[in-house]
N, C-alpha and C. Protein backbone atom coordinates (compact mmCIF):
# COMPACT_ATOMS: atom_id res chain seq x y z
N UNK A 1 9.72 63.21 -52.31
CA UNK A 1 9.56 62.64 -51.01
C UNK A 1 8.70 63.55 -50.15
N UNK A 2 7.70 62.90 -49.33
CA UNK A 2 6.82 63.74 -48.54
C UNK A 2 6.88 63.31 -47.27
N UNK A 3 6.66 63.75 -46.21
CA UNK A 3 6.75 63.72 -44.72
C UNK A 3 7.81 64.74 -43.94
N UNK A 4 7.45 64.38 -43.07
CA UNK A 4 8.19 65.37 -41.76
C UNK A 4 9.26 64.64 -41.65
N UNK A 5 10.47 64.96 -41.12
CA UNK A 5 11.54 64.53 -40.63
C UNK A 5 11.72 65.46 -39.55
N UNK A 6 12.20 64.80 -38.55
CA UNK A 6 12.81 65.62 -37.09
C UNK A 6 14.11 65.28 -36.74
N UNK A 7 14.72 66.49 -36.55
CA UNK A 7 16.85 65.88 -36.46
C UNK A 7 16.05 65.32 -35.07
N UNK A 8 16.75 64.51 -33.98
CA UNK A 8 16.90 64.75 -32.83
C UNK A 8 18.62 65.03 -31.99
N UNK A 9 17.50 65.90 -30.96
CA UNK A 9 18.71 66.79 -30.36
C UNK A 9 18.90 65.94 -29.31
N UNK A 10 20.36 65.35 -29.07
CA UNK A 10 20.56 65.23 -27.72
C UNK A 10 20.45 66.25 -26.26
N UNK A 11 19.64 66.27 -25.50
CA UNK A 11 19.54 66.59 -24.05
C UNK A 11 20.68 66.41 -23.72
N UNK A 12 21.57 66.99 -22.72
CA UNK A 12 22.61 66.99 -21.69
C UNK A 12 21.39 67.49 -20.20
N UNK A 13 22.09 67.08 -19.48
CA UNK A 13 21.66 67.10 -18.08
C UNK A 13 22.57 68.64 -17.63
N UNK A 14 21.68 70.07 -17.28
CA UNK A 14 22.22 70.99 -16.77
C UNK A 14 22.97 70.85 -15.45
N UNK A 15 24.14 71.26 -15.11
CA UNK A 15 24.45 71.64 -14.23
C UNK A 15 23.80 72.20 -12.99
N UNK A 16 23.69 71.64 -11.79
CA UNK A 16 23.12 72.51 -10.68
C UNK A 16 24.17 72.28 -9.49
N UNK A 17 24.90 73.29 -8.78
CA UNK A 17 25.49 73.38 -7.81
C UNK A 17 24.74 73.10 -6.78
N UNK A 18 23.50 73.55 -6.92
CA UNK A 18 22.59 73.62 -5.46
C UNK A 18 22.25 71.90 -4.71
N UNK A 19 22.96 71.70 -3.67
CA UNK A 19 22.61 70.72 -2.95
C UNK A 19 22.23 70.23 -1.90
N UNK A 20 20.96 71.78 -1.37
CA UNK A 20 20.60 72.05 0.04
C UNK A 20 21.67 73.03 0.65
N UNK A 21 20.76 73.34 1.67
CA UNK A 21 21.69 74.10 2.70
C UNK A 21 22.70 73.46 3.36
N UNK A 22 23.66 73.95 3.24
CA UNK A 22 24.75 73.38 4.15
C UNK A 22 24.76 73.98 4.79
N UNK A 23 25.28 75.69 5.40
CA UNK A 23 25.49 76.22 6.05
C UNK A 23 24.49 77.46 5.89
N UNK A 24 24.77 78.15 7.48
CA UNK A 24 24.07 79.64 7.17
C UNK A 24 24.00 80.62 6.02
N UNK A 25 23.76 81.18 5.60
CA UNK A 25 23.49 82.46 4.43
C UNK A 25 24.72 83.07 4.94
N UNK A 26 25.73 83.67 4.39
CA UNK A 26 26.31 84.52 4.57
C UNK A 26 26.07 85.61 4.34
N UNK A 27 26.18 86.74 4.88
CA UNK A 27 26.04 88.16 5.08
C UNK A 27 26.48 88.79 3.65
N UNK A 28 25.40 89.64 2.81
CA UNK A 28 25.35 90.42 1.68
C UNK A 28 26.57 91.38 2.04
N UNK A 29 27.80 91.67 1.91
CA UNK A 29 29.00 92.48 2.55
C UNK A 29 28.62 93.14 1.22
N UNK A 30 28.80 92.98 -0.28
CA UNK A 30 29.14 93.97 -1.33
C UNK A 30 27.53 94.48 -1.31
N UNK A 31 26.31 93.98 -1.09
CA UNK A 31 25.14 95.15 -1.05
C UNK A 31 25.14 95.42 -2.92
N UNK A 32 25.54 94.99 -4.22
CA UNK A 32 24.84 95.14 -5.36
C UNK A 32 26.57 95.98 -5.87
N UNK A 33 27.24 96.85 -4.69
CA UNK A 33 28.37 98.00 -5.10
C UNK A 33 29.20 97.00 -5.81
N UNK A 34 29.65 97.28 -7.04
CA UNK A 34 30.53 96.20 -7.14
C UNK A 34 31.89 97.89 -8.15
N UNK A 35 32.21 98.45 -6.78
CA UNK A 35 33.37 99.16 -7.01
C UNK A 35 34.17 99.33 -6.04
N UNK A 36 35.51 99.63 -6.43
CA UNK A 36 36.31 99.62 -5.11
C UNK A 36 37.08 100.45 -5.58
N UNK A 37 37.65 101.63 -4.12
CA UNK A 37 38.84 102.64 -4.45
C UNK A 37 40.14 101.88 -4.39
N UNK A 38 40.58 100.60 -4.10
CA UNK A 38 41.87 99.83 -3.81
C UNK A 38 42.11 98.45 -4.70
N UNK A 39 42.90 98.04 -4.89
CA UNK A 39 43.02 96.71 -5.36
C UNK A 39 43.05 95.56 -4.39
N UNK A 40 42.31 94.40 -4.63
CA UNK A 40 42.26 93.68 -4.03
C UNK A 40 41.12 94.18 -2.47
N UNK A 41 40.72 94.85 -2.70
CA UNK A 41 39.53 95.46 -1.25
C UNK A 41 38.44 94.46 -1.54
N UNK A 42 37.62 94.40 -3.10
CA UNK A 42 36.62 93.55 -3.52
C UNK A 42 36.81 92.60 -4.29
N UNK A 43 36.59 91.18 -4.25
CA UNK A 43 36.99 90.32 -4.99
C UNK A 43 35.79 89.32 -5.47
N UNK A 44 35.41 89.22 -6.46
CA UNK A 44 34.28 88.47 -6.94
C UNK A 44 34.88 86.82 -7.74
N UNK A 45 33.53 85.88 -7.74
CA UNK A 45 34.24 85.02 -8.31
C UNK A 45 32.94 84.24 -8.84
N UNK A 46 33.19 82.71 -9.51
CA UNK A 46 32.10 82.47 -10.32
C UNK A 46 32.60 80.91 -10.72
N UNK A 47 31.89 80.32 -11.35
CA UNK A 47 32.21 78.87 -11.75
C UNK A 47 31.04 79.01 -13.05
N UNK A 48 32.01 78.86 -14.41
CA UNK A 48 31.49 78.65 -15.52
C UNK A 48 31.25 77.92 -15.84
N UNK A 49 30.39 76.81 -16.89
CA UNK A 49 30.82 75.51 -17.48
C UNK A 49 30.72 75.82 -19.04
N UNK A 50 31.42 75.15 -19.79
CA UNK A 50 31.82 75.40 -21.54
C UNK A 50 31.64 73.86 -21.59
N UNK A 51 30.92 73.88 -22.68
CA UNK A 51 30.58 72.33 -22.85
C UNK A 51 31.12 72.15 -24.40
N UNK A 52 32.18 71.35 -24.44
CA UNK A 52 32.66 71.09 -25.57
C UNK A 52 32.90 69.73 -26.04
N UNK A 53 32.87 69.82 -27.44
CA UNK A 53 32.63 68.31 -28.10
C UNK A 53 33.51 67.31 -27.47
N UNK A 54 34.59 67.47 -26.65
CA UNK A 54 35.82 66.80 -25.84
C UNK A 54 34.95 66.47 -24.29
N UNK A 55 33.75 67.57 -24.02
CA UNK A 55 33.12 66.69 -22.47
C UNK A 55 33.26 68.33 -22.05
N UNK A 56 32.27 68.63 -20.96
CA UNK A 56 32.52 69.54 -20.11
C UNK A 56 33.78 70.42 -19.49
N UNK A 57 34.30 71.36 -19.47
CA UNK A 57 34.80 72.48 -18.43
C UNK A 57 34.42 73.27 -17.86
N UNK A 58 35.22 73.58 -16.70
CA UNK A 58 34.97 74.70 -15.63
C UNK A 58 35.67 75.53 -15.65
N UNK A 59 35.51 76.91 -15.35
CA UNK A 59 36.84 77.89 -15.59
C UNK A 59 36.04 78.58 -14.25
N UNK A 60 37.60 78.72 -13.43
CA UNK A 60 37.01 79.61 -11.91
C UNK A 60 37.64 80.60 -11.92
N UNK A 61 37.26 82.26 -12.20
CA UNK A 61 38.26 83.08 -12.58
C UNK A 61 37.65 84.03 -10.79
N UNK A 62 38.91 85.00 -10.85
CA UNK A 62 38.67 85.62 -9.60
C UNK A 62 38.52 87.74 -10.72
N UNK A 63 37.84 88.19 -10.07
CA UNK A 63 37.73 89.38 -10.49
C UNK A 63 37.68 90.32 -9.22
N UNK A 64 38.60 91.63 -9.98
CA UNK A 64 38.95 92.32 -8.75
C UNK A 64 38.15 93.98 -8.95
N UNK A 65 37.42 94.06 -8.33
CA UNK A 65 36.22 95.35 -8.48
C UNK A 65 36.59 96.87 -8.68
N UNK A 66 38.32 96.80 -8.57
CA UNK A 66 38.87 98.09 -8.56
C UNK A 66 39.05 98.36 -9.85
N UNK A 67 39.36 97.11 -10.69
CA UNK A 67 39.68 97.33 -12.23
C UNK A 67 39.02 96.39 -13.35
N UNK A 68 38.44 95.56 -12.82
CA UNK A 68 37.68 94.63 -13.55
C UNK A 68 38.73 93.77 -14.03
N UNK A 69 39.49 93.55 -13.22
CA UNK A 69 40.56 92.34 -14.54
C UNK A 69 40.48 91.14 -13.49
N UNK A 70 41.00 90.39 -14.37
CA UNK A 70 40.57 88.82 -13.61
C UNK A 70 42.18 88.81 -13.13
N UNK A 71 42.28 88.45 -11.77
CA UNK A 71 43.53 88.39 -11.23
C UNK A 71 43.99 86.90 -11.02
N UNK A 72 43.24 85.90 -11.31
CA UNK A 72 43.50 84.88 -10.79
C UNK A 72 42.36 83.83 -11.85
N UNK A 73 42.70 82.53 -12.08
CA UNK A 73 41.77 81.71 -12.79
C UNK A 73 42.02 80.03 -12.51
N UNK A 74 41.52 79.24 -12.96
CA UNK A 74 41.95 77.83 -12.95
C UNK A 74 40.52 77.38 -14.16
N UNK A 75 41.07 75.99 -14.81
CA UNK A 75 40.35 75.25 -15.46
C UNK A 75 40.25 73.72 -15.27
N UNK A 76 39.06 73.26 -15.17
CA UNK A 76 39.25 71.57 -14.62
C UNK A 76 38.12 70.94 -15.22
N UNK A 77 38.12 69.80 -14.94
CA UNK A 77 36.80 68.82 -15.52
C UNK A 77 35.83 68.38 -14.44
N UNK A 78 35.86 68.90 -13.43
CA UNK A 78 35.05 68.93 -12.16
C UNK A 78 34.59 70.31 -11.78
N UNK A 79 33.76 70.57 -11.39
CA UNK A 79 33.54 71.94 -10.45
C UNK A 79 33.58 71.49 -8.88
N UNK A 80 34.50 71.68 -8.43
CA UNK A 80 34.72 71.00 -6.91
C UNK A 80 35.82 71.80 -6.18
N UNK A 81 35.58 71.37 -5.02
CA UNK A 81 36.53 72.92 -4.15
C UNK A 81 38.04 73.15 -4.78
N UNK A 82 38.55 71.56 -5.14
CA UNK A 82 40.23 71.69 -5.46
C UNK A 82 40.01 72.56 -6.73
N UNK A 83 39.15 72.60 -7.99
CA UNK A 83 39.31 74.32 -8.52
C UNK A 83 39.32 75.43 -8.22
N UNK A 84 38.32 75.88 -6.96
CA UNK A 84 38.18 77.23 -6.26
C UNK A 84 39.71 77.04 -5.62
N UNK A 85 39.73 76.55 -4.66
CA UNK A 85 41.31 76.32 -4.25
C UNK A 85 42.31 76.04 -4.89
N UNK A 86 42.76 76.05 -5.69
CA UNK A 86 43.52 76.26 -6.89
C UNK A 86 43.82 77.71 -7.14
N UNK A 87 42.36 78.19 -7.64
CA UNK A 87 42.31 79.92 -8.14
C UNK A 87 42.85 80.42 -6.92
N UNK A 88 42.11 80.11 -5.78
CA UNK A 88 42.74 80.83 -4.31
C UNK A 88 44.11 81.30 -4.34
N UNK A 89 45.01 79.88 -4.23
CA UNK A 89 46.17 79.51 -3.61
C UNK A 89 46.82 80.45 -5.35
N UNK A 90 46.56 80.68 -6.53
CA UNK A 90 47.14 81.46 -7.72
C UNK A 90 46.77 83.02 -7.30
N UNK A 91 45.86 83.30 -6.64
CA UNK A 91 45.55 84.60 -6.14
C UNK A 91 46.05 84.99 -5.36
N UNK A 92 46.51 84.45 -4.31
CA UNK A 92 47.31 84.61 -3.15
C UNK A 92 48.80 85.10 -3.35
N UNK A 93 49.71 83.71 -4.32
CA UNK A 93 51.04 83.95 -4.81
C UNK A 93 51.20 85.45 -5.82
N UNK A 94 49.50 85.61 -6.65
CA UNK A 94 49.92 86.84 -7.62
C UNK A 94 50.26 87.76 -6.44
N UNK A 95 49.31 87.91 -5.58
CA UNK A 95 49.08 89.00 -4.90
C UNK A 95 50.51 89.09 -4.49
N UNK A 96 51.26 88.40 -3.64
CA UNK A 96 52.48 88.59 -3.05
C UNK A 96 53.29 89.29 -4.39
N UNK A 97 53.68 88.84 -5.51
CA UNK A 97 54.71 89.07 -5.93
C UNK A 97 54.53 90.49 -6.53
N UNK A 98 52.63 91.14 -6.76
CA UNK A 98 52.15 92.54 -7.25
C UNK A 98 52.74 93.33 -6.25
């Protein structure tokens, strides 16, 4: 048999959060430092997506700059505030009971 064959790849449509400005720029507070002498002083955070044969996830983990451990997380099938608020409101309760 002679000729080319080409698999084709399905395209997915990337993810983009960006949907214009909503609000002002907020102020660079960490400046690049991403260390802290205290727990809980610096807190970083992020919205992943894992694309799996079951459909998309999000994982919103919270990271704390004093030790690098993730103090707080959530997973959903949306990236939308009720995940960040989720991780929040799990960050909040750890914190009380640390």
């Amino acid at each position: 048999m002679s000729g080319k064959y080409k698999s084709k790849k399905k395209r997915t449509k990337k993810y983009s959060s960006y949907q214009g400005e909503v609000s002002p720029a907020v102020d660079n507070v960490i400046q690049r430092d991403f260390h802290s002498c205290k727990p809980y002083q610096k807190l970083l955070t992020d919205i992943t997506e894992f694309a799996l044969p079951e459909g998309k996830v999000y994982l919103s983990p919270l990271i704390d700059c004093f030790d690098g451990m993730v103090t707080s997380w959530t997973i959903g099938c949306s990236p939308n505030a009720e995940l960040v608020n989720n991780m929040l409101d799990n960050a909040i309760e750890n914190s009380r009971k640390g």
